[in-house]
Protein backbone atom coordinates (compact mmCIF):
# COMPACT_ATOMS: atom_id res chain seq x y z
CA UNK A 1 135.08 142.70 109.88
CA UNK A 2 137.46 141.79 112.56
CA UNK A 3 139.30 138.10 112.89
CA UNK A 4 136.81 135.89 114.45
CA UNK A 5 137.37 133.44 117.64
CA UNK A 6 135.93 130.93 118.96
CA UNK A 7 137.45 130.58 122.36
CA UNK A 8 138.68 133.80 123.37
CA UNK A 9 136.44 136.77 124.32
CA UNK A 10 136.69 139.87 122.45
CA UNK A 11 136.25 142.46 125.33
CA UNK A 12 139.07 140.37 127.37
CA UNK A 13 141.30 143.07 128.79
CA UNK A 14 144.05 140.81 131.01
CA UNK A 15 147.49 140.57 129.84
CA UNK A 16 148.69 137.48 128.31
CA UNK A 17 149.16 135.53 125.54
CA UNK A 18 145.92 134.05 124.64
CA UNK A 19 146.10 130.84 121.65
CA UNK A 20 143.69 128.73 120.35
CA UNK A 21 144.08 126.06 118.76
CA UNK A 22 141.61 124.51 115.82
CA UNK A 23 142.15 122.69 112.60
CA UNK A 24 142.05 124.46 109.10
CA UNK A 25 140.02 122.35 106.44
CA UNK A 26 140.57 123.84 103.38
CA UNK A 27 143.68 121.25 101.92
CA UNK A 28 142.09 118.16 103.24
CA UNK A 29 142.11 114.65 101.26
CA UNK A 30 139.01 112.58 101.35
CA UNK A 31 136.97 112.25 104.09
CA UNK A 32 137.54 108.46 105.96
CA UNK A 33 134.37 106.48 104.21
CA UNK A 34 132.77 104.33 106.93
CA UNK A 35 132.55 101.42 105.09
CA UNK A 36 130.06 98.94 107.04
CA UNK A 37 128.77 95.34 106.06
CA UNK A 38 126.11 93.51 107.44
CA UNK A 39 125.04 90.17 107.05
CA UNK A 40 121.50 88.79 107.08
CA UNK A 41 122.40 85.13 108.70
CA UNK A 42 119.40 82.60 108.72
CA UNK A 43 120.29 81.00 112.43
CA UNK A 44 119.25 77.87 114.14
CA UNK A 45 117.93 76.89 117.24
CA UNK A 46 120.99 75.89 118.61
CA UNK A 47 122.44 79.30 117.68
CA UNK A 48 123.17 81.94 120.52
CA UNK A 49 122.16 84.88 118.60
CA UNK A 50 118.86 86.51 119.36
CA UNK A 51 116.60 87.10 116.54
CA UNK A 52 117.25 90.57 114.89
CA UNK A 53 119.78 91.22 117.31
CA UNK A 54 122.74 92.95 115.70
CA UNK A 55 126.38 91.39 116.57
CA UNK A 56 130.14 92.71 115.30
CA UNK A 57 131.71 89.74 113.54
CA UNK A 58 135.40 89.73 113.87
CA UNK A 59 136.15 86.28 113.26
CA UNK A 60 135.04 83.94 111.03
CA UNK A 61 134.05 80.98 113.39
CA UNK A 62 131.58 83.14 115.11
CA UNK A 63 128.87 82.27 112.89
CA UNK A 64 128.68 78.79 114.23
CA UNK A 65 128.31 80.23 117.30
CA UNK A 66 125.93 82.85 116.90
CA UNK A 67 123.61 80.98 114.29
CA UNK A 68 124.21 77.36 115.10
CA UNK A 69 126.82 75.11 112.49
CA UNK A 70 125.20 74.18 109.57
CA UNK A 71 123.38 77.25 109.41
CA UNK A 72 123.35 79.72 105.96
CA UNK A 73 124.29 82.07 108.38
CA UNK A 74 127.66 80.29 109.56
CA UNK A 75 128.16 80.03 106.17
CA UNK A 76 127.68 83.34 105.25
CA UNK A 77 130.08 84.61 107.69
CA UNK A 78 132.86 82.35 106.85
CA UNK A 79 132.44 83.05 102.92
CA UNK A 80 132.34 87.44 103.62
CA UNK A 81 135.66 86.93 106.49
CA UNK A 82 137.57 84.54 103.55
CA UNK A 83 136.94 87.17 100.86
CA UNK A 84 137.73 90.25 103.49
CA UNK A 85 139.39 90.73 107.04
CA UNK A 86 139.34 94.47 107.49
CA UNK A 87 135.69 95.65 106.49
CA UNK A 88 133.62 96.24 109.99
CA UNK A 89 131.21 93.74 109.43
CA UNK A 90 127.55 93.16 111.42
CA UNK A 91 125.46 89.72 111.50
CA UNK A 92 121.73 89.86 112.12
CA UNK A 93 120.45 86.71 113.00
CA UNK A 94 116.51 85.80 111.68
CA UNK A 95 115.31 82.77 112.83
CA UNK A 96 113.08 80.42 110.03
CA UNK A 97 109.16 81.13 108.91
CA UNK A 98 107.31 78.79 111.22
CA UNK A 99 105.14 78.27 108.08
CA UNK A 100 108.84 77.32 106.14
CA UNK A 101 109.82 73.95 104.67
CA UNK A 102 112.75 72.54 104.76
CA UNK A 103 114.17 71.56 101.23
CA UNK A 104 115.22 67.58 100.83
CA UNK A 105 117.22 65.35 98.46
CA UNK A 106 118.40 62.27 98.42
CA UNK A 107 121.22 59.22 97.20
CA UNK A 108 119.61 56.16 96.52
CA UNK A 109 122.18 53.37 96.46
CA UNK A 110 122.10 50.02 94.15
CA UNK A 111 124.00 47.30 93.32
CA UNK A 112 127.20 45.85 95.11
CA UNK A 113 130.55 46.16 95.08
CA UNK A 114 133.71 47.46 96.85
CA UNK A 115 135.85 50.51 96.98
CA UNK A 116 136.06 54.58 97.70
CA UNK A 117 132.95 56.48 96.87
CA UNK A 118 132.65 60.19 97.40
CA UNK A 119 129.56 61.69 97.84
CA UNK A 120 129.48 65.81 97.81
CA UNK A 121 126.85 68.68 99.56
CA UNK A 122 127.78 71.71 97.95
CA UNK A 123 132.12 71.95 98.29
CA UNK A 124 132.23 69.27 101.05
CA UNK A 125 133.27 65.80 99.63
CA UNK A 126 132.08 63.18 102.28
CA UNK A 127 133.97 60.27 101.34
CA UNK A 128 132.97 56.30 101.82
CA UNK A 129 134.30 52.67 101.93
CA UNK A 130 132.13 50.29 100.43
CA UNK A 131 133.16 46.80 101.75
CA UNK A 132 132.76 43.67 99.99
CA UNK A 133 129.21 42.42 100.50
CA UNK A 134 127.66 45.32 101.96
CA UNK A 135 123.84 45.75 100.92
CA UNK A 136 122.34 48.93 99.49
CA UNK A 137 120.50 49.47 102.58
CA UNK A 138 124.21 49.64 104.28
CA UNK A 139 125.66 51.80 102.24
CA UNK A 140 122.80 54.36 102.49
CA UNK A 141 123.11 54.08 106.21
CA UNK A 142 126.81 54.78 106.06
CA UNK A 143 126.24 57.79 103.92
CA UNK A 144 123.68 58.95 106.31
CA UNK A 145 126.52 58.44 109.04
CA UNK A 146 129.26 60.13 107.59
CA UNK A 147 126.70 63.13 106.58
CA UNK A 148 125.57 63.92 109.84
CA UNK A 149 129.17 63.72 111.49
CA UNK A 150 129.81 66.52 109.73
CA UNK A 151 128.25 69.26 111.93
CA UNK A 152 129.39 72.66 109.81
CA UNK A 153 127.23 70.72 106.86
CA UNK A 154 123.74 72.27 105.66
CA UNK A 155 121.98 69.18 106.32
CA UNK A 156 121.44 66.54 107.76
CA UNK A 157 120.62 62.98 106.91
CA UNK A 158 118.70 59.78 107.57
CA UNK A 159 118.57 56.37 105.83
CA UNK A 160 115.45 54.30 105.19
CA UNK A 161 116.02 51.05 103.20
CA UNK A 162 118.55 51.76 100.32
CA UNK A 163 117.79 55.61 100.47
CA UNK A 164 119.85 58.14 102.41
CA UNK A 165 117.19 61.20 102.65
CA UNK A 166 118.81 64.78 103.00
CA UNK A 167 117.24 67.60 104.58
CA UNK A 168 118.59 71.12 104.68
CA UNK A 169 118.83 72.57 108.75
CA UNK A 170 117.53 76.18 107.22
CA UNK A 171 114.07 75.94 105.92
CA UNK A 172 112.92 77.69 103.43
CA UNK A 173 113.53 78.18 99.47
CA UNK A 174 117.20 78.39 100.39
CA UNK A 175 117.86 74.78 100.84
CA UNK A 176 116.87 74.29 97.17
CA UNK A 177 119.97 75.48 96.15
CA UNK A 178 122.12 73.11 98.19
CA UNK A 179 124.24 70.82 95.45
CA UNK A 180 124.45 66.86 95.78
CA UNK A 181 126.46 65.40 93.67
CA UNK A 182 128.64 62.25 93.58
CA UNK A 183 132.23 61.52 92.92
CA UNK A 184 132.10 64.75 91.01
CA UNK A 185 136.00 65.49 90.78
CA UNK A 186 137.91 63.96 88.31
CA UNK A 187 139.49 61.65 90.20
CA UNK A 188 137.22 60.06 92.19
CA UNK A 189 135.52 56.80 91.14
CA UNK A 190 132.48 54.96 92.17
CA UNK A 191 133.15 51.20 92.86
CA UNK A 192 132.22 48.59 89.60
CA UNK A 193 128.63 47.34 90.11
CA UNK A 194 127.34 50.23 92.28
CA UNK A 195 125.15 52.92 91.00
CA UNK A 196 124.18 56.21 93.53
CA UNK A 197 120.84 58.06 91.87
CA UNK A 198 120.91 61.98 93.11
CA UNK A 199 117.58 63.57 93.81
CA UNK A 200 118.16 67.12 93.82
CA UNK A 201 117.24 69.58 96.62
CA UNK A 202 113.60 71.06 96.35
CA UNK A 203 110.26 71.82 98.15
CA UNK A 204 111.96 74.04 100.29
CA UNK A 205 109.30 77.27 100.78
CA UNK A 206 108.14 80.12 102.86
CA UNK A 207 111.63 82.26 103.47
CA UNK A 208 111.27 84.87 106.58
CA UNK A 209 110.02 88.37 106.17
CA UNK A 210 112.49 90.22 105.25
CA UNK A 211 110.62 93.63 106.47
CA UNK A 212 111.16 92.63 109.98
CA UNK A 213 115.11 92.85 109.34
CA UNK A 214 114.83 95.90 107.69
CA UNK A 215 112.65 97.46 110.81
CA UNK A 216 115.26 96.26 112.77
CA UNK A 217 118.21 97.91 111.06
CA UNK A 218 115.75 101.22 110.48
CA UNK A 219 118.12 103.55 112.22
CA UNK A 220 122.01 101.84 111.27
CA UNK A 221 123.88 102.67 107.88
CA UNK A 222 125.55 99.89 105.84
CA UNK A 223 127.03 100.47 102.85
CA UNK A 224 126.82 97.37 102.07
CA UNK A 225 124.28 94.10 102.95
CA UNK A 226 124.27 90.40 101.87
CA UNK A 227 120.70 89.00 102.01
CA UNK A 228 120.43 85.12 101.17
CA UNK A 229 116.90 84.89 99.77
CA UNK A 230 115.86 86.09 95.98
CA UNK A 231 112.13 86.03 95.90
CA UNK A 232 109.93 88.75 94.79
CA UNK A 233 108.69 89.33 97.59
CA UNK A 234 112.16 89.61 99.61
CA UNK A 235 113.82 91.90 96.34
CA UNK A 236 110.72 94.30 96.58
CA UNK A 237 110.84 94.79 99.78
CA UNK A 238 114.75 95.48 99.94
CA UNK A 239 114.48 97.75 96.94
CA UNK A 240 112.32 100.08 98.43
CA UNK A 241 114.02 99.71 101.73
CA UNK A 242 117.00 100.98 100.31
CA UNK A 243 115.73 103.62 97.47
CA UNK A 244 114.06 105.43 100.56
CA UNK A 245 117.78 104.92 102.31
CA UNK A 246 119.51 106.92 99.08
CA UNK A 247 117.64 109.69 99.04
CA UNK A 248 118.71 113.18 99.75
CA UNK A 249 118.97 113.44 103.65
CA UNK A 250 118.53 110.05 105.09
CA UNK A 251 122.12 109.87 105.08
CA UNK A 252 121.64 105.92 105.06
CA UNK A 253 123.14 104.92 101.21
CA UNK A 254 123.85 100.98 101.31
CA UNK A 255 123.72 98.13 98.59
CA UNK A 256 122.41 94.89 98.79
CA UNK A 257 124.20 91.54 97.44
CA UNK A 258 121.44 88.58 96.73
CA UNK A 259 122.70 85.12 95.63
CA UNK A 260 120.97 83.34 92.27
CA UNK A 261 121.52 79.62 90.92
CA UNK A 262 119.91 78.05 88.59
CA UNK A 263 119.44 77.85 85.02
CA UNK A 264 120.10 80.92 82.34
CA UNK A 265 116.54 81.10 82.27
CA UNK A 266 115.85 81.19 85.84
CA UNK A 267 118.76 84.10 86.71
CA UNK A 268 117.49 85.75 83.67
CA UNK A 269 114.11 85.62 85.52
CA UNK A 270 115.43 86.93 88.75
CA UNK A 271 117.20 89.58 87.00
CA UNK A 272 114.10 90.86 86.08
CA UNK A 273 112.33 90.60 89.85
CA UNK A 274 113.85 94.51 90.55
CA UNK A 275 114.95 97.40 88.56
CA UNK A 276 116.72 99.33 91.87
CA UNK A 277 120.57 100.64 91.48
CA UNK A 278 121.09 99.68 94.81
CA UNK A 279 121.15 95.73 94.50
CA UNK A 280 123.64 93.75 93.07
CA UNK A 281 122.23 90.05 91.70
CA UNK A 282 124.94 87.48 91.34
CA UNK A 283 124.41 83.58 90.36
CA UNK A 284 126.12 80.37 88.82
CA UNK A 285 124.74 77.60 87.48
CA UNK A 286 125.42 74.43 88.86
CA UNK A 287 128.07 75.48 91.48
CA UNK A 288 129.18 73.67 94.50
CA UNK A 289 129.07 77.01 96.50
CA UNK A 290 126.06 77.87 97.77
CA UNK A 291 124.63 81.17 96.12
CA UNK A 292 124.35 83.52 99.80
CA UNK A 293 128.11 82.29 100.11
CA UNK A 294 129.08 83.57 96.46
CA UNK A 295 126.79 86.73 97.50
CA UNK A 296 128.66 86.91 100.65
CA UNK A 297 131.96 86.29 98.88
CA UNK A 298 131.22 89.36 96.51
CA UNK A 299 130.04 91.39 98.88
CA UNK A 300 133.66 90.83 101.03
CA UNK A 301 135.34 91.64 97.90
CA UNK A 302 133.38 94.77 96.95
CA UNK A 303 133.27 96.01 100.28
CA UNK A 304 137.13 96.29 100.63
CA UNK A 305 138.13 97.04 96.74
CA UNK A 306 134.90 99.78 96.12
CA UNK A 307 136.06 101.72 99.91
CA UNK A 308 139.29 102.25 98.14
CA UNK A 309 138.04 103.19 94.95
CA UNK A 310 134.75 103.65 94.14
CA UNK A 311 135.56 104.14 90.80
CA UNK A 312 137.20 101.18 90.15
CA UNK A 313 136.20 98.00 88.34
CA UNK A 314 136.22 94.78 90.28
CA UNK A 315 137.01 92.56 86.90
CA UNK A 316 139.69 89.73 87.51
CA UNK A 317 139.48 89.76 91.25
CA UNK A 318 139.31 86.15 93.24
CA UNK A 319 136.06 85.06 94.62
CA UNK A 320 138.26 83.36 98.05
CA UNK A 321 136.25 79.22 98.80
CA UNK A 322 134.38 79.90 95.86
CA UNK A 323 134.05 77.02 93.77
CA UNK A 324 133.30 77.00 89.69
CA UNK A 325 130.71 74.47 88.37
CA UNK A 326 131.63 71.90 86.00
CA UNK A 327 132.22 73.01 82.20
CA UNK A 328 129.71 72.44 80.30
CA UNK A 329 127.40 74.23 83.28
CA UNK A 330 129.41 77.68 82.60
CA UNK A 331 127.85 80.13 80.65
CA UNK A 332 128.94 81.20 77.11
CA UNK A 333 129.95 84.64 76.29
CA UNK A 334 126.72 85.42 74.72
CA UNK A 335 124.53 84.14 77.69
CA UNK A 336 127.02 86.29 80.33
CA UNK A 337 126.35 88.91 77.81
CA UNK A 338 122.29 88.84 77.70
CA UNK A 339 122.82 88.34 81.58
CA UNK A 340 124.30 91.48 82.12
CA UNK A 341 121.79 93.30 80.27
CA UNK A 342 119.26 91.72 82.05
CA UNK A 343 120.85 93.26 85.88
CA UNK A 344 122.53 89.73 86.66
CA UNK A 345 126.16 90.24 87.56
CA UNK A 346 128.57 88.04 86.21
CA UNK A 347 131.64 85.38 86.98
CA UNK A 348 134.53 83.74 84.85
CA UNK A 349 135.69 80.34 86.17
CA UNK A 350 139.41 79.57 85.26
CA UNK A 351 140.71 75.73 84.73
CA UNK A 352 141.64 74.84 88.25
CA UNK A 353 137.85 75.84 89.35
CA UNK A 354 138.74 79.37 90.57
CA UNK A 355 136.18 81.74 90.64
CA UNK A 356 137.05 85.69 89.43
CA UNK A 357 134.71 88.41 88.98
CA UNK A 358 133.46 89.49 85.05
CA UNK A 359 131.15 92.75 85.55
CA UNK A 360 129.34 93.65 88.73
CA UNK A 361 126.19 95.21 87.63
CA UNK A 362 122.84 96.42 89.45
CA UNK A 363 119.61 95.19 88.37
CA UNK A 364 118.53 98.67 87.50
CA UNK A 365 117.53 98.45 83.66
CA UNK A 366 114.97 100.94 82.51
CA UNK A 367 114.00 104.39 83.81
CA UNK A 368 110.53 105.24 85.40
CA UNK A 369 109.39 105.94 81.69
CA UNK A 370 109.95 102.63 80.64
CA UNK A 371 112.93 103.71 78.46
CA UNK A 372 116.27 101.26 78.61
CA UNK A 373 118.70 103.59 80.33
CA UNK A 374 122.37 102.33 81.73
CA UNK A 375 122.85 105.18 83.63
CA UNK A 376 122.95 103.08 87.00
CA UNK A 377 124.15 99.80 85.11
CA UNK A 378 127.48 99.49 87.21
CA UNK A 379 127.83 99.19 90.76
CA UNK A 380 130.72 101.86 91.00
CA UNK A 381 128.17 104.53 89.65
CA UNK A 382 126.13 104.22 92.95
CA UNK A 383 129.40 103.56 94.89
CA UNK A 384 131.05 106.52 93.79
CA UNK A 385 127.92 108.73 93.94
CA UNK A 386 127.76 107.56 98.00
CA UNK A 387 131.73 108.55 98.26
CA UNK A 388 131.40 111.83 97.13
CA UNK A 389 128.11 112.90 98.24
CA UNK A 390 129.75 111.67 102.09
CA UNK A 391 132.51 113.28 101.66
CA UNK A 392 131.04 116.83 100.11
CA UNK A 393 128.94 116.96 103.24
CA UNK A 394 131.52 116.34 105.28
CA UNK A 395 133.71 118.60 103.95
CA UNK A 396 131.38 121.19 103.99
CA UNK A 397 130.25 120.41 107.78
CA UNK A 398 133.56 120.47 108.55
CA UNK A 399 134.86 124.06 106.52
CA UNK A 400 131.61 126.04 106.87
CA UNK A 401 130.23 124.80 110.37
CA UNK A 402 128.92 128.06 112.06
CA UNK A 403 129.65 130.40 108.70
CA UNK A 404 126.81 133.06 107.80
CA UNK A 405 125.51 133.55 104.31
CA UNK A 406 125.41 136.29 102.11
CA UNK A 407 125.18 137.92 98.55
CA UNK A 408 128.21 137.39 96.29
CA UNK A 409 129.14 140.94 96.43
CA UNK A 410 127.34 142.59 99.22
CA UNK A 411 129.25 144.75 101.95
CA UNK A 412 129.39 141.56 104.42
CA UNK A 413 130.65 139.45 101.62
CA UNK A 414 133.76 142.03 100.96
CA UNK A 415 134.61 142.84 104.17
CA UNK A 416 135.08 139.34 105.47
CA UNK A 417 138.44 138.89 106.79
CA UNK A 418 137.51 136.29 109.52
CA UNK A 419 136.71 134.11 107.32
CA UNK A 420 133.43 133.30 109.12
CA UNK A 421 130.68 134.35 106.02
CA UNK A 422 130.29 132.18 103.12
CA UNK A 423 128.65 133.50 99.47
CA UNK A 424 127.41 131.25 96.49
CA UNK A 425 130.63 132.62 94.52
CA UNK A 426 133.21 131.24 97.58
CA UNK A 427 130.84 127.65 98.10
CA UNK A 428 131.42 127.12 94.22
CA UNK A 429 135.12 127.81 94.42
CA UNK A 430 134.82 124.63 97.53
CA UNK A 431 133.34 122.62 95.23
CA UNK A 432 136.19 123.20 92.47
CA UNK A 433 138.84 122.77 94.77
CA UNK A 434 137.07 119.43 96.03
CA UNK A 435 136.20 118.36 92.59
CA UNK A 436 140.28 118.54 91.64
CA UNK A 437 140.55 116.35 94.36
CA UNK A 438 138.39 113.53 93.28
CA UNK A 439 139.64 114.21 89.85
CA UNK A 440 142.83 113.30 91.44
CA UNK A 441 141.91 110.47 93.19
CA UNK A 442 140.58 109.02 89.67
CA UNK A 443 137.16 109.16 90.59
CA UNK A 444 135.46 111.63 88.33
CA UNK A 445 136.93 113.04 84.92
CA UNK A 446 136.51 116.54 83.16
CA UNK A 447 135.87 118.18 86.34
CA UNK A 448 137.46 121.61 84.79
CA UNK A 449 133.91 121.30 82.33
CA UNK A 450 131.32 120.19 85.01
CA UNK A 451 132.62 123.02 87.68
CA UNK A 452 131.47 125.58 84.83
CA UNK A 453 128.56 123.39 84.68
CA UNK A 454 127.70 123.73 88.35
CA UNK A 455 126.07 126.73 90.09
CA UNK A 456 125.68 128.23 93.40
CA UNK A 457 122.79 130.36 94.42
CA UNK A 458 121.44 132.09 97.55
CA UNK A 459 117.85 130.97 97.84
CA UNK A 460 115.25 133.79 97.20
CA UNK A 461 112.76 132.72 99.81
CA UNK A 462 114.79 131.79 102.42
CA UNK A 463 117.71 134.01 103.08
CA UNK A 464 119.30 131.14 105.48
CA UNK A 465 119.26 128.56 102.29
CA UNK A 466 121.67 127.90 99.46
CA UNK A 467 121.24 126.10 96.54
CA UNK A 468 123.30 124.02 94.30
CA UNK A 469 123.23 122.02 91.11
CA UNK A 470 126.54 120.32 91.13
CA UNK A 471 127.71 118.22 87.89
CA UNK A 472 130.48 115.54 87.97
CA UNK A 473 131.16 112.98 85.14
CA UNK A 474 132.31 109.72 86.68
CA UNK A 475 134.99 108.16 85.36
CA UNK A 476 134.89 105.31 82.85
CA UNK A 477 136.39 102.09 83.08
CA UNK A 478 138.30 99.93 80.57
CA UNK A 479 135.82 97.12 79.97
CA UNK A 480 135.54 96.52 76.44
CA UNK A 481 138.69 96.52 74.10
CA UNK A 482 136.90 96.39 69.74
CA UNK A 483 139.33 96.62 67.37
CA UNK A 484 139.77 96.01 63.60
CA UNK A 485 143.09 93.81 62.99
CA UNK A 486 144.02 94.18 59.77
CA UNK A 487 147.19 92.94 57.66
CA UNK A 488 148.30 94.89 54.56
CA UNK A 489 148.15 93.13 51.26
């Protein structure tokens, strides 16, 4: 078989010198991964965005913009740019359930007295001067003051007697998760002879369908989404949304991030909403950040570190604005451990309040049998299954793009010098040279092993088709150090 072209005829009989010019594949490094975030930003009426209407975030004060300040979705933004300035990031704004409630708390003020008092919503200390004879009634109206001339806030607030009432701008269970606290750092006081009683945030219900986001975003690929409501309803639906998105052909692999606070119990119990290797639940108890800005936070940092290196484990790294909850609200080792098996990812919080990643896990737990399986427990054995998957179909769009297909063997098969027919014996010699690649890169191990393990074969019934079982071990990941220390007597 003669050399094959692509541009130049092979009956052309006028003298010259005749070149083209195209690119040879066969020593190329990984394909470009397009990583691609999106954000699912609650908005507010005074928010320019329309509803389900996707918009490329490149800074982080578009948010307030696009979704209105105060929003969850302002916040969002802000919390995935501090964490991660590169990514290419999307924001889909979805405007409230009109059957949603918004979530409300309160400070009810008592007593007199003079002096600083600092009040708190989530990280934002609002801080007050109580003047000698003001009544309770006064100081709750001050509160609600200084509350509401904070625009980039939540809520907002109004006072009624000695009561300042807060209600979040996003309804919906969201708000419930909104932190009040007062003078909650250790060096702020509240004046002698003045008590402030907290009412925590609650009765917030009715989030937005989350289906109509996903209908919207039917036809994009993400590889990686931040959604700020954890109900069953909302998981379920994103679980299948996304298990139909991994499959073989829909070319569409992405991973949620969904925010939790609460109690041990309570993330244990929204550990246990999914079982899908495609979402990542992470939650605090008791934190000042809001759990869709920790989500959002993660997601930044995942995003970046996991298009890098799939492979790699995302222990140590800085949540950026996140903000640890007091002491005795952190989690012992054996809670973060019973978390983790139950698909909750977890969080270390160092002395100054700085927030690093433990172990990002999925919430996948048990296999369709109902057997406990870890074979999709960490989020870099999805991530790295997406990387090479992309990146063995593009390589193989890319070397064998008009190629024909024959026996290993056959007459075609040996007399190939053009380069231009492909058998099952060459395709499996590809996938060696592309699995010492990624064995390279540090993303899979043994690959010597699983290439013998692998196999090629021309399809039976359809001569045009060629199929492949193709093994890889992924490689592990220094997580757990046990060791006997023992002295000599």
């Amino acid at each position: 078989m003669t050399i094959s072209f692509d541009e130049i005829p092979y009956d052309w009989l006028k003298p010259g010198t005749l070149v083209e010019v195209k690119p040879n594949y066969d020593r190329v490094g990984a394909i470009p991964y397009p990583a691609r975030a999106l954000l699912v930003c609650p908005k507010l009426a005074a928010g320019t965005a329309a509803a389900l209407a996707l918009h490329r975030i490149t800074r982080a004060d578009q948010g307030r913009a696009l979704f209105g300040a105060g929003s969850i979705g302002a916040q969002m933004v802000e919390a995935f740019k501090a964490a991660n300035k590169t990514t290419d990031v999307y924001a889909i704004g979805v405007a409230d359930d009109e059957t949603g409630v918004a979530a409300t708390g309160s400070f009810t003020f008592a007593g007199a007295g003079a002096g600083p008092l600092a009040l708190y919503v989530g990280r934002v200390r609002i801080p007050l001067a109580i003047t000698a004879g003001m009544t309770a009634a006064q100081m709750a109206t001050a509160a609600a003051a200084a509350i509401n001339a904070i625009p980039e806030l939540p809520v907002t607030a109004a006072a009624a007697l000695a009561v300042t009432t807060v209600t979040a701008r996003n309804k919906g269970e969201t708000g419930n998760a909104i932190q009040l606290k007062v003078a909650r750092r250790v060096d702020d006081t509240v004046p002698a002879g003045i008590t402030v009683t907290v009412a925590a945030m609650s009765a917030g219900a009715n989030n937005p369908d989350i289906q109509d986001v996903l209908d919207a975003i039917a036809a994009e690929r993400f590889s990686g989404i931040v959604v700020p409501w954890d109900d069953a309803t909302t998981l379920s639906a994103l679980a299948a949304d996304l298990a139909g998105r991994y499959v073989a052909g829909a070319n569409k692999d992405g991973h949620a991030y969904v925010g939790h606070a609460g109690t041990f119990g309570a993330l244990t119990t929204k550990g246990g909403l999914t079982n899908s290797p495609h979402i990542t639940g992470v939650g605090l108890k008791g934190a000042p950040s809001a759990p869709w800005e920790i989500a959002a936070s993660l997601a930044g940092v995942a995003e970046f570190q996991l298009a890098n290196d799939p492979a790699r484990q995302l222990r140590g790294l800085v949540l950026p604005d996140v903000e640890a909850p007091a002491a005795a609200d952190q989690f012992t080792d054996t809670e973060q451990d019973l978390l983790l098996k139950g698909g909750v990812t977890t969080l270390n919080c160092a002395a100054d309040g700085t927030v690093v990643i433990d172990r990002v896990v999925t919430t996948y737990k048990i296999s369709s049998l109902g057997v406990p399986d870890r074979a999709w427990l960490d989020i870099m054995v999805p991530k790295t299954m997406s990387r090479l998957r992309w990146d063995w179909a593009s390589y193989v769009t890319l070397m064998y793009p008009r190629h024909k297909l024959a026996d290993d063997g056959s007459v075609a098969a040996e007399a190939d010098t053009s380069g231009v027919v492909v058998m099952p014996k060459r395709m499996l010699g590809s996938w060696a040279a592309r699995c010492r690649l990624y064995e390279e890169l540090g993303w899979i191990e043994g690959a010597k092993d699983t290439v013998r393990q692998s196999a090629f074969e021309r399809d039976a019934s359809d001569r045009n088709r060629l199929n492949a079982r193709q093994q890889v071990r992924i490689i592990g990941n220094l997580m757990v150090l046990a060791a006997s220390l023992e002295f000599q007597v």
